[in-house]
PDB file of N, CA and C in Angstrom:
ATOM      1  N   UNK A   1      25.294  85.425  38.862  1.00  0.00           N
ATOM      2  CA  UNK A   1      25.840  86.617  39.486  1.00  0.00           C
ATOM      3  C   UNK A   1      26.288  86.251  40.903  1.00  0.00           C
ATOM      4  N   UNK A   2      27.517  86.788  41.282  1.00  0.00           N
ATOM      5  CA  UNK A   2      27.811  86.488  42.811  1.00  0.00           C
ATOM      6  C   UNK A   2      28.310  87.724  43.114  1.00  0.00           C
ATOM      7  N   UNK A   3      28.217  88.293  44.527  1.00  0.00           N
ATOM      8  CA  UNK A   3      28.623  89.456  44.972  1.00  0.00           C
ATOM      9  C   UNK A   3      28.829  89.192  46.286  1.00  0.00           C
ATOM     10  N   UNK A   4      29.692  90.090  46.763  1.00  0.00           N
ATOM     11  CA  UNK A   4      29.998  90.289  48.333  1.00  0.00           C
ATOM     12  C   UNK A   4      30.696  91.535  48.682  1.00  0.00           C
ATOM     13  N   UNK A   5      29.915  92.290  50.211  1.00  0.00           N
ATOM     14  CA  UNK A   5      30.541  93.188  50.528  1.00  0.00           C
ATOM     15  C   UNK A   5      31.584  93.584  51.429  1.00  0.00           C
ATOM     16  N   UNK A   6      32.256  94.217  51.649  1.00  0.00           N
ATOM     17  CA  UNK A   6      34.004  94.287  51.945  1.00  0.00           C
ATOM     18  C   UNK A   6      33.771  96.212  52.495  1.00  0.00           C
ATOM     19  N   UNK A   7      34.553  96.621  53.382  1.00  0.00           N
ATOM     20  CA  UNK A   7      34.961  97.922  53.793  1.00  0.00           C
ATOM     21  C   UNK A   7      36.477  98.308  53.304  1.00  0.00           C
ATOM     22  N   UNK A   8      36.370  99.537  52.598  1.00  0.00           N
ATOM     23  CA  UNK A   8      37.241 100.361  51.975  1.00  0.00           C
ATOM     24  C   UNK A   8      38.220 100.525  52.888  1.00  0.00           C
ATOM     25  N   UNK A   9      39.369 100.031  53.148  1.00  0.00           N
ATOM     26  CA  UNK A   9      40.568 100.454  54.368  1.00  0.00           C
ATOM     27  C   UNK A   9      41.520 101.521  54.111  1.00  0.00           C
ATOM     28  N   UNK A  10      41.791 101.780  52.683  1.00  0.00           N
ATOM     29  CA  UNK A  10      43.179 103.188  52.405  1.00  0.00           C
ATOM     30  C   UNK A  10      42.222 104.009  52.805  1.00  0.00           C
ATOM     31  N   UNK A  11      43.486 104.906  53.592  1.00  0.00           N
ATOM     32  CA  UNK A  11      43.215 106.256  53.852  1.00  0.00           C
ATOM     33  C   UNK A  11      42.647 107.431  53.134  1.00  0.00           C
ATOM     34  N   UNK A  12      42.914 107.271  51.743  1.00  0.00           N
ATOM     35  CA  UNK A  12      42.150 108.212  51.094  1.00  0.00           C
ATOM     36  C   UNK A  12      41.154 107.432  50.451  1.00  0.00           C
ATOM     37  N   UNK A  13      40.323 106.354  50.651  1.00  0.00           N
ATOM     38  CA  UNK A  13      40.005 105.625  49.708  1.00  0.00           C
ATOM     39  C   UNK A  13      40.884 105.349  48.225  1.00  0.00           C
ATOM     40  N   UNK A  14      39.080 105.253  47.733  1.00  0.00           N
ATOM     41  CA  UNK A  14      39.787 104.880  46.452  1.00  0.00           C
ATOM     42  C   UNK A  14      40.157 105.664  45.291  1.00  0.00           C
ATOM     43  N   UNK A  15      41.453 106.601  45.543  1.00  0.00           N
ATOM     44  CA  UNK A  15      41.654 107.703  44.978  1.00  0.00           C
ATOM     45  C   UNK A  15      42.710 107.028  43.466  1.00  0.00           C
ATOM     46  N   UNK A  16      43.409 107.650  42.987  1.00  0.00           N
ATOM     47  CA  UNK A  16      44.314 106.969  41.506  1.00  0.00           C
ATOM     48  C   UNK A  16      44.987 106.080  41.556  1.00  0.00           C
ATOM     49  N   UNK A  17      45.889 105.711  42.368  1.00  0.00           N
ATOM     50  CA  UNK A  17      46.352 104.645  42.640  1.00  0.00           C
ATOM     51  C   UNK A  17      46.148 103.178  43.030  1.00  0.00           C
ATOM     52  N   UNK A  18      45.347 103.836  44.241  1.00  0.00           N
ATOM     53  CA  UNK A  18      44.223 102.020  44.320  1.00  0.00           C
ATOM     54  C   UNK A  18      43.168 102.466  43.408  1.00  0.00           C
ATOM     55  N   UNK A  19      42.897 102.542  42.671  1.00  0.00           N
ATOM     56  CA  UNK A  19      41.772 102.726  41.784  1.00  0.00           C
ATOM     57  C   UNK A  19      42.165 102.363  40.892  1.00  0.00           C
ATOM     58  N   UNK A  20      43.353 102.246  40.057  1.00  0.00           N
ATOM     59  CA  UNK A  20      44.475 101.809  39.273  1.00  0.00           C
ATOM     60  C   UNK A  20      44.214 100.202  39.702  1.00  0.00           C
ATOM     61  N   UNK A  21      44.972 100.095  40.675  1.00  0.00           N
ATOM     62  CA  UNK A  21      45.214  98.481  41.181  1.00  0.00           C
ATOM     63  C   UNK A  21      43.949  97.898  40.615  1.00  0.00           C
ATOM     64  N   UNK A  22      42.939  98.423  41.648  1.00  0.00           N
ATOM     65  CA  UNK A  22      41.798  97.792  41.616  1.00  0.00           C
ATOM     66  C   UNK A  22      40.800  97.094  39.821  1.00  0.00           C
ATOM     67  N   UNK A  23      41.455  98.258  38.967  1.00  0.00           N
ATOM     68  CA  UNK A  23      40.902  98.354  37.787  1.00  0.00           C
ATOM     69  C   UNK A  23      41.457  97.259  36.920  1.00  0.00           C
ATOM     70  N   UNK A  24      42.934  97.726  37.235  1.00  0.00           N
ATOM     71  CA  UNK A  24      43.783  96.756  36.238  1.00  0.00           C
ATOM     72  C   UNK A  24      43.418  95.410  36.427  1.00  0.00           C
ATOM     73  N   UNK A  25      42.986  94.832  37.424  1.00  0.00           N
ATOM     74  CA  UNK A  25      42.525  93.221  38.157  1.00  0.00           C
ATOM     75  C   UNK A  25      41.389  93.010  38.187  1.00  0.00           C
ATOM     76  N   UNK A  26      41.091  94.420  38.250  1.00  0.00           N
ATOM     77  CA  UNK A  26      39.131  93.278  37.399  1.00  0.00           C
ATOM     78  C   UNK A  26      39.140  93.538  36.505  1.00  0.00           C
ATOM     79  N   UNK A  27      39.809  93.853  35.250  1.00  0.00           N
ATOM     80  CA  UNK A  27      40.239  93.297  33.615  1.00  0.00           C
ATOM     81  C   UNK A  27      40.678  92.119  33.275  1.00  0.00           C
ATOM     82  N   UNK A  28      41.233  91.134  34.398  1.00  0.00           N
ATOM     83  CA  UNK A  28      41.806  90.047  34.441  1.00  0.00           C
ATOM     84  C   UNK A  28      41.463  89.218  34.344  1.00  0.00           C
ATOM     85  N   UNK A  29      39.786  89.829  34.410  1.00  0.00           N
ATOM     86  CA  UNK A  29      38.793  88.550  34.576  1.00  0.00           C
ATOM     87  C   UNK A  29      37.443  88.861  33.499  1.00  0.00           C
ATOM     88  N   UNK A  30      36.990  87.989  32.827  1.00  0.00           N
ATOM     89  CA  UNK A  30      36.156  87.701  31.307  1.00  0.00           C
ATOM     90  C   UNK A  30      34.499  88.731  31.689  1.00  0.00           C
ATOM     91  N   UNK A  31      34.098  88.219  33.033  1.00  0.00           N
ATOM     92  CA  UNK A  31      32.994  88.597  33.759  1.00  0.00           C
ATOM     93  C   UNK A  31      32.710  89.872  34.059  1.00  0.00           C
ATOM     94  N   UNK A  32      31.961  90.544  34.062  1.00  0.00           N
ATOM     95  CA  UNK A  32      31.675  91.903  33.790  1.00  0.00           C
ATOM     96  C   UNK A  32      31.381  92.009  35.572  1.00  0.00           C
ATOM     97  N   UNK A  33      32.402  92.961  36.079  1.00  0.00           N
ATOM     98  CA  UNK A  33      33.045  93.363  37.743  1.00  0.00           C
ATOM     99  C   UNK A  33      32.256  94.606  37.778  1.00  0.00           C
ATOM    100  N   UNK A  34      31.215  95.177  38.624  1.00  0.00           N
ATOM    101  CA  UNK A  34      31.434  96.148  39.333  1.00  0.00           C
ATOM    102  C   UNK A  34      31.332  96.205  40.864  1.00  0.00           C
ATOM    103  N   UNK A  35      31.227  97.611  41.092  1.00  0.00           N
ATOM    104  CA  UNK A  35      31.296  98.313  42.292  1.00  0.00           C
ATOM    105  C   UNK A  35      29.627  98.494  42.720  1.00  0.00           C
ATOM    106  N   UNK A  36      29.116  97.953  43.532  1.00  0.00           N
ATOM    107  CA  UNK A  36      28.093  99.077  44.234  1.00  0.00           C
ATOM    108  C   UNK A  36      28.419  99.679  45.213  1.00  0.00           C
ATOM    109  N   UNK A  37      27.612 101.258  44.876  1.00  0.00           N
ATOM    110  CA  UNK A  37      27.989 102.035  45.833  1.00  0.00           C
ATOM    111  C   UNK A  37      26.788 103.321  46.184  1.00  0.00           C
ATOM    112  N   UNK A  38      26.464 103.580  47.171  1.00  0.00           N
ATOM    113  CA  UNK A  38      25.544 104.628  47.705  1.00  0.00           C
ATOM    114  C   UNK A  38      24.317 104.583  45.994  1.00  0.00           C
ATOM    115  N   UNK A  39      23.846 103.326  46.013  1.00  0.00           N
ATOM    116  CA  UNK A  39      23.254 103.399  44.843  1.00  0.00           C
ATOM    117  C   UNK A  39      23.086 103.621  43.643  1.00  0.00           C
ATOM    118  N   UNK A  40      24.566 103.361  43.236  1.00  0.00           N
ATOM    119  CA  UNK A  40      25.184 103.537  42.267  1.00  0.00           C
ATOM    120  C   UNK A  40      25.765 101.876  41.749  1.00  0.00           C
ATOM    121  N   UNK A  41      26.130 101.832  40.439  1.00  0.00           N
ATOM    122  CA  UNK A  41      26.783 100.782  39.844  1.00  0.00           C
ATOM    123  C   UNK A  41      27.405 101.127  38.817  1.00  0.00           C
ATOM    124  N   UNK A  42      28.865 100.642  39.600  1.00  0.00           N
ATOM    125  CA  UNK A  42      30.147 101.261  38.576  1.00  0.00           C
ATOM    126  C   UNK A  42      30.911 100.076  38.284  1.00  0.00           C
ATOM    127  N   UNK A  43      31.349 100.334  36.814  1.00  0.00           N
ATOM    128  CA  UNK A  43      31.691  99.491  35.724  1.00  0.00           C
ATOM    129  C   UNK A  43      33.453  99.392  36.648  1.00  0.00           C
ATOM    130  N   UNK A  44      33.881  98.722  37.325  1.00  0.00           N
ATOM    131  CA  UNK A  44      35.013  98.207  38.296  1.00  0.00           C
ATOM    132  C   UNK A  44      36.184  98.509  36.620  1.00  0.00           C
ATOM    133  N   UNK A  45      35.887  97.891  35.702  1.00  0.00           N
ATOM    134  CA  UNK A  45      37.415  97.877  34.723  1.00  0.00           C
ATOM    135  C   UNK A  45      37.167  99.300  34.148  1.00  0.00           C
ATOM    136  N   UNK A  46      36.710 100.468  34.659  1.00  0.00           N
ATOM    137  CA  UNK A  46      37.013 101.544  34.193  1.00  0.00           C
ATOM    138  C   UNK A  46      37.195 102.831  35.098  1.00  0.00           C
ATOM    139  N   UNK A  47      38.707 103.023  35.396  1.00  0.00           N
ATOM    140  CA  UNK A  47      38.899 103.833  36.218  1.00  0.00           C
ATOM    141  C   UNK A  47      38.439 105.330  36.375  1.00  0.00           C
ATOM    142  N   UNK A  48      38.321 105.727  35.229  1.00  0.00           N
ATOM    143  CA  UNK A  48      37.511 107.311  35.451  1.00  0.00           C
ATOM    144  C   UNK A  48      36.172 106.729  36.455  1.00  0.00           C
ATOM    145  N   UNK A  49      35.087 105.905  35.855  1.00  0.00           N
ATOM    146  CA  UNK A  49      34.133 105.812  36.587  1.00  0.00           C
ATOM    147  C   UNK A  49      34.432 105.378  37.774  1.00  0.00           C
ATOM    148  N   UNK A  50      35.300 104.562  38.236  1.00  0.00           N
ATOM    149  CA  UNK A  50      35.838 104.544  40.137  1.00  0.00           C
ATOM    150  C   UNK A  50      36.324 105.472  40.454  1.00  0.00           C
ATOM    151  N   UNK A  51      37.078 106.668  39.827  1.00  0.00           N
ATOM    152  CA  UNK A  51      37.139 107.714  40.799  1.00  0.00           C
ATOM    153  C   UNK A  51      35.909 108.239  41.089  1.00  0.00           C
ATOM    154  N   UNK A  52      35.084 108.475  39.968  1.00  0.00           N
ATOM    155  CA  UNK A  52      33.955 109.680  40.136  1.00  0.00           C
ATOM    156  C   UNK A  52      32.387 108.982  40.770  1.00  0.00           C
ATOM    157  N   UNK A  53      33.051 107.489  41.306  1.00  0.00           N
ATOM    158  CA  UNK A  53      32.173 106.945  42.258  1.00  0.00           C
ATOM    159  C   UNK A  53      32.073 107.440  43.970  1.00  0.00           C
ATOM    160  N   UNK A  54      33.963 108.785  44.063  1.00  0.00           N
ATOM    161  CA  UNK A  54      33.919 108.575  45.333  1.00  0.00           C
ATOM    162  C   UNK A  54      34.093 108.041  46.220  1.00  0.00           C
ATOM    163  N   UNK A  55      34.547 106.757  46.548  1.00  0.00           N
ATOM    164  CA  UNK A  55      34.549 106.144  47.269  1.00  0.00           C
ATOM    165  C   UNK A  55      35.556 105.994  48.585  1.00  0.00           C
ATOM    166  N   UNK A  56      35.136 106.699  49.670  1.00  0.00           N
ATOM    167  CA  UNK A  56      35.967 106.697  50.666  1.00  0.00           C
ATOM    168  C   UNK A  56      36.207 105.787  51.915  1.00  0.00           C
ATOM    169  N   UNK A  57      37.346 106.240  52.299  1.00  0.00           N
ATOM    170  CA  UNK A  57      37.574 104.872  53.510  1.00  0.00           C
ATOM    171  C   UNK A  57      36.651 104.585  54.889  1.00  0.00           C
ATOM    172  N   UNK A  58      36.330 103.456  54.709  1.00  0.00           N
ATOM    173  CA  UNK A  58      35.299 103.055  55.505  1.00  0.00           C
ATOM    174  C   UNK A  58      33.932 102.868  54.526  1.00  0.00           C
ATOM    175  N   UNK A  59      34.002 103.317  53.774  1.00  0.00           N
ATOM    176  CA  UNK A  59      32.514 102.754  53.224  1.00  0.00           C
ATOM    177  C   UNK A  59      32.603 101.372  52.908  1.00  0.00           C
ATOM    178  N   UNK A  60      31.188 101.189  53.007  1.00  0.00           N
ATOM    179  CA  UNK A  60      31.258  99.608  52.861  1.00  0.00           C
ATOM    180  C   UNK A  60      30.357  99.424  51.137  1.00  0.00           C
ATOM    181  N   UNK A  61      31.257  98.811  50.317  1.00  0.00           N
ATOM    182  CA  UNK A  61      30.550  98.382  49.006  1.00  0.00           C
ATOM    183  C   UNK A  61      30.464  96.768  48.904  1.00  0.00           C
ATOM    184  N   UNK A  62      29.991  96.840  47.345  1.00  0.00           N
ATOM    185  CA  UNK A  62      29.412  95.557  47.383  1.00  0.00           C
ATOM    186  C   UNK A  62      30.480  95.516  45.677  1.00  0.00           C
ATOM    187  N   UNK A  63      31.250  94.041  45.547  1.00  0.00           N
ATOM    188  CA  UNK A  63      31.526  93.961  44.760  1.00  0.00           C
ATOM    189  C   UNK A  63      30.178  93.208  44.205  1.00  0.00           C
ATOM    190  N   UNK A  64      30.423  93.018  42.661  1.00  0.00           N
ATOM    191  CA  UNK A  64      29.236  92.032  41.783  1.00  0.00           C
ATOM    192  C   UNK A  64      30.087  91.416  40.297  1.00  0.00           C
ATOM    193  N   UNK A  65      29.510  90.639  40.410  1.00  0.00           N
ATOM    194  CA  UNK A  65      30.255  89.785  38.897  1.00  0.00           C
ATOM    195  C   UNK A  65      29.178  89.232  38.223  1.00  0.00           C
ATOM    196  N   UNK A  66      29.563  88.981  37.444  1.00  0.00           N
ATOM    197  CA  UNK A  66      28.281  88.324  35.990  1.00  0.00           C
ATOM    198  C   UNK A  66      29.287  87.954  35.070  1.00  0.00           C
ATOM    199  N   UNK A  67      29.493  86.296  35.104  1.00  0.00           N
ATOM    200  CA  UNK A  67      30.191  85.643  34.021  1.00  0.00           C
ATOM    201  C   UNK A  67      30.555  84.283  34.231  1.00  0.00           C
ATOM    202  N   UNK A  68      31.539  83.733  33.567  1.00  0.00           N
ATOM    203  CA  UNK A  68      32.185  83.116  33.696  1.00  0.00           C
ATOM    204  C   UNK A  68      33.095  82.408  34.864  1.00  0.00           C
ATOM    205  N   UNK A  69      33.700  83.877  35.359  1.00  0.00           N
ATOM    206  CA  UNK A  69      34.806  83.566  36.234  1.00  0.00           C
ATOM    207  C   UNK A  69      34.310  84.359  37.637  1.00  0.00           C
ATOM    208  N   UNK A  70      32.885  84.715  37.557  1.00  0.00           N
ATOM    209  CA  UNK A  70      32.332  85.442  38.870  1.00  0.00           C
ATOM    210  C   UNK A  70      33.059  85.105  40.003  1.00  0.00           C
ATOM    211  N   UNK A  71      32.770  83.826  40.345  1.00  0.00           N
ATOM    212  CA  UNK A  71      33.198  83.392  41.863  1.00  0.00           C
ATOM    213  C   UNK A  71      34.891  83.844  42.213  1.00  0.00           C
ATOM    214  N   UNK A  72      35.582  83.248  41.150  1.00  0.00           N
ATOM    215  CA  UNK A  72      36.790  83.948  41.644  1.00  0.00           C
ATOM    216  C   UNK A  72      37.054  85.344  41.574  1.00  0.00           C
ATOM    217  N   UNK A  73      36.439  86.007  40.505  1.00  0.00           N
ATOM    218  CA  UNK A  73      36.620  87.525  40.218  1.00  0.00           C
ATOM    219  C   UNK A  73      36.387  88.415  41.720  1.00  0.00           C
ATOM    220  N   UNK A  74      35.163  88.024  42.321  1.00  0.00           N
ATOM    221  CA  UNK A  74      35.161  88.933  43.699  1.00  0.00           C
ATOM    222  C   UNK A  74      35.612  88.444  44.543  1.00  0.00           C
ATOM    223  N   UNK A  75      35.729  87.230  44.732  1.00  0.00           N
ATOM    224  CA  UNK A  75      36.932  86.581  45.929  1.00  0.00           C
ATOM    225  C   UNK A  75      38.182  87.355  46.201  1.00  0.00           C
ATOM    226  N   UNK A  76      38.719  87.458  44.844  1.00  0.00           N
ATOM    227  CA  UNK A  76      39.986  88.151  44.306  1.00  0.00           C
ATOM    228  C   UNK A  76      39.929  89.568  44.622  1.00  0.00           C
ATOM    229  N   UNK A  77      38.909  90.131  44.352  1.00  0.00           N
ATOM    230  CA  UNK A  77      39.055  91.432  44.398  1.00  0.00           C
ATOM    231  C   UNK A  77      39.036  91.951  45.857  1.00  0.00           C
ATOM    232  N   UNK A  78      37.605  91.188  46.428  1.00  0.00           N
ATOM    233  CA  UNK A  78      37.456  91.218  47.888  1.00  0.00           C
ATOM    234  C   UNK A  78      38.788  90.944  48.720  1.00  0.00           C
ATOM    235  N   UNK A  79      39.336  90.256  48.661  1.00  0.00           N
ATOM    236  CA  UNK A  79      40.481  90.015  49.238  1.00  0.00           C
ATOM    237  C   UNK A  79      42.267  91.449  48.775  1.00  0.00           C
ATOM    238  N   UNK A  80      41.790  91.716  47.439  1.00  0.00           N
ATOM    239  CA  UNK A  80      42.377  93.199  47.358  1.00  0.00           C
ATOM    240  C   UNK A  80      42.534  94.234  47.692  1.00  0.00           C
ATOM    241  N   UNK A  81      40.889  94.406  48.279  1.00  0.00           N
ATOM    242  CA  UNK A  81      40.476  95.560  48.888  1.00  0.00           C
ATOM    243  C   UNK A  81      40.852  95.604  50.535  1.00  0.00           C
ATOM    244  N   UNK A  82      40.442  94.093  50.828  1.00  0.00           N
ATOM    245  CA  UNK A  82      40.965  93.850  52.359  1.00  0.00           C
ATOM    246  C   UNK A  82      42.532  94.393  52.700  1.00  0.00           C
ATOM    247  N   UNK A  83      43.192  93.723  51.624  1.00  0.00           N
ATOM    248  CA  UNK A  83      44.562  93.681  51.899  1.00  0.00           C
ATOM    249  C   UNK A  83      45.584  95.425  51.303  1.00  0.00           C
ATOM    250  N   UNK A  84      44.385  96.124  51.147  1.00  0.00           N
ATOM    251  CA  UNK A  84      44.245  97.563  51.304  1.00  0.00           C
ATOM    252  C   UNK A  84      45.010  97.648  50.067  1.00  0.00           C
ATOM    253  N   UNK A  85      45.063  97.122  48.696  1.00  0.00           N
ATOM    254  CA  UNK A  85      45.159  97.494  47.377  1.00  0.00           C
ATOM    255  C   UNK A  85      46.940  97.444  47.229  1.00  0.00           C
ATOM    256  N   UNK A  86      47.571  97.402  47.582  1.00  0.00           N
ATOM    257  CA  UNK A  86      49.043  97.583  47.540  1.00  0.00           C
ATOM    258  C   UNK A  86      49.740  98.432  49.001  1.00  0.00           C
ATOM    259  N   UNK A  87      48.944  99.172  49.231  1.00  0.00           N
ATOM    260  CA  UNK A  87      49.336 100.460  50.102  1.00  0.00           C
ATOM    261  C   UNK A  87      49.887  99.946  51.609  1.00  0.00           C
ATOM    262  N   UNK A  88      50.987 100.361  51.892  1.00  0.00           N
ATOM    263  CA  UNK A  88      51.776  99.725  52.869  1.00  0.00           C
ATOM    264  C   UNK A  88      50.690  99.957  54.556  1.00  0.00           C
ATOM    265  N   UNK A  89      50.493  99.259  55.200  1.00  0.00           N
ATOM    266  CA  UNK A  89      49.898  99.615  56.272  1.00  0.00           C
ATOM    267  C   UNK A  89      48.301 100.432  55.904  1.00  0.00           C
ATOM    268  N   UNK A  90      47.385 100.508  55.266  1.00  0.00           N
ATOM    269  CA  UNK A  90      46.754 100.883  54.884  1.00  0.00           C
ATOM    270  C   UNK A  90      45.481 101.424  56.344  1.00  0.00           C
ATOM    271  N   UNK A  91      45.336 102.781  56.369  1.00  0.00           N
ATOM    272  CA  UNK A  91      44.251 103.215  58.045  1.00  0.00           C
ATOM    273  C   UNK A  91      45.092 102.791  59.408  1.00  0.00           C
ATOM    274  N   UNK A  92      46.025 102.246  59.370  1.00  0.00           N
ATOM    275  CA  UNK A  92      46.822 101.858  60.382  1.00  0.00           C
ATOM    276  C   UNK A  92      47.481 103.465  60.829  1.00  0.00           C
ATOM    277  N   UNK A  93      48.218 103.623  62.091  1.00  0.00           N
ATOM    278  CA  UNK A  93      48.841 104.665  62.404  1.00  0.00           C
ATOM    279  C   UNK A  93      50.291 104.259  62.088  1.00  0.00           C
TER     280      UNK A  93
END
C-alpha cells in the first residue's frame, strides 16, 4: 500500500467535473485507488461515491493504493489534484 496527502485547490472542490477527471484516471490503473477523507474511505473509480464524499477546496486528503501499480497510481493522481484536475487557474483570482 502507498499513500500520500495533497490539498484540494478547485474552487468548488470536488464537484462533477473534477470528480469525473479524477475518476476516469484512477480506472487507469489495476490497483484499487481511494480517497481518505474526514474518516471516511472512498472507492476513487466511483464517482457517485466522490461526490457524496464532499470534498471541498482546501481540504487536505490522503490518496491510497493497493496493487500493482500503487506507486505510480498516487503519484499520478497526486500530481492531478495539484495541477487542479483540468480547471483553468484553479483558487487563483
Amino acid at each position: 500500500m502507498y499513500r500520500k496527502e495533497v490539498t484540494i485547490v478547485n474552487p468548488s472542490g470536488l464537484h462533477a467535473r473534477p470528480a469525473a477527471e479524477f475518476c476516469k484516471a484512477a480506472s487507469m490503473f489495476r490497483s484499487g485507488v481511494y480517497i481518505l477523507h474526514n474518516g471516511r474511505k472512498i472507492n476513487a473509480k466511483s464517482i457517485v461515491n466522490i461526490l457524496a464524499g464532499g470534498i471541498l477546496k482546501g481540504s487536505r486528503v490522503t490518496i491510497e493504493a493497493e496493487g500493482p501499480d500503487e506507486f505510480i497510481a498516487v503519484e499520478t493522481l497526486v500530481a492531478l489534484v495539484e495541477n487542479g484536475l483540468g480547471e483553468a487557474n484553479p483558487g487563483r483570482p
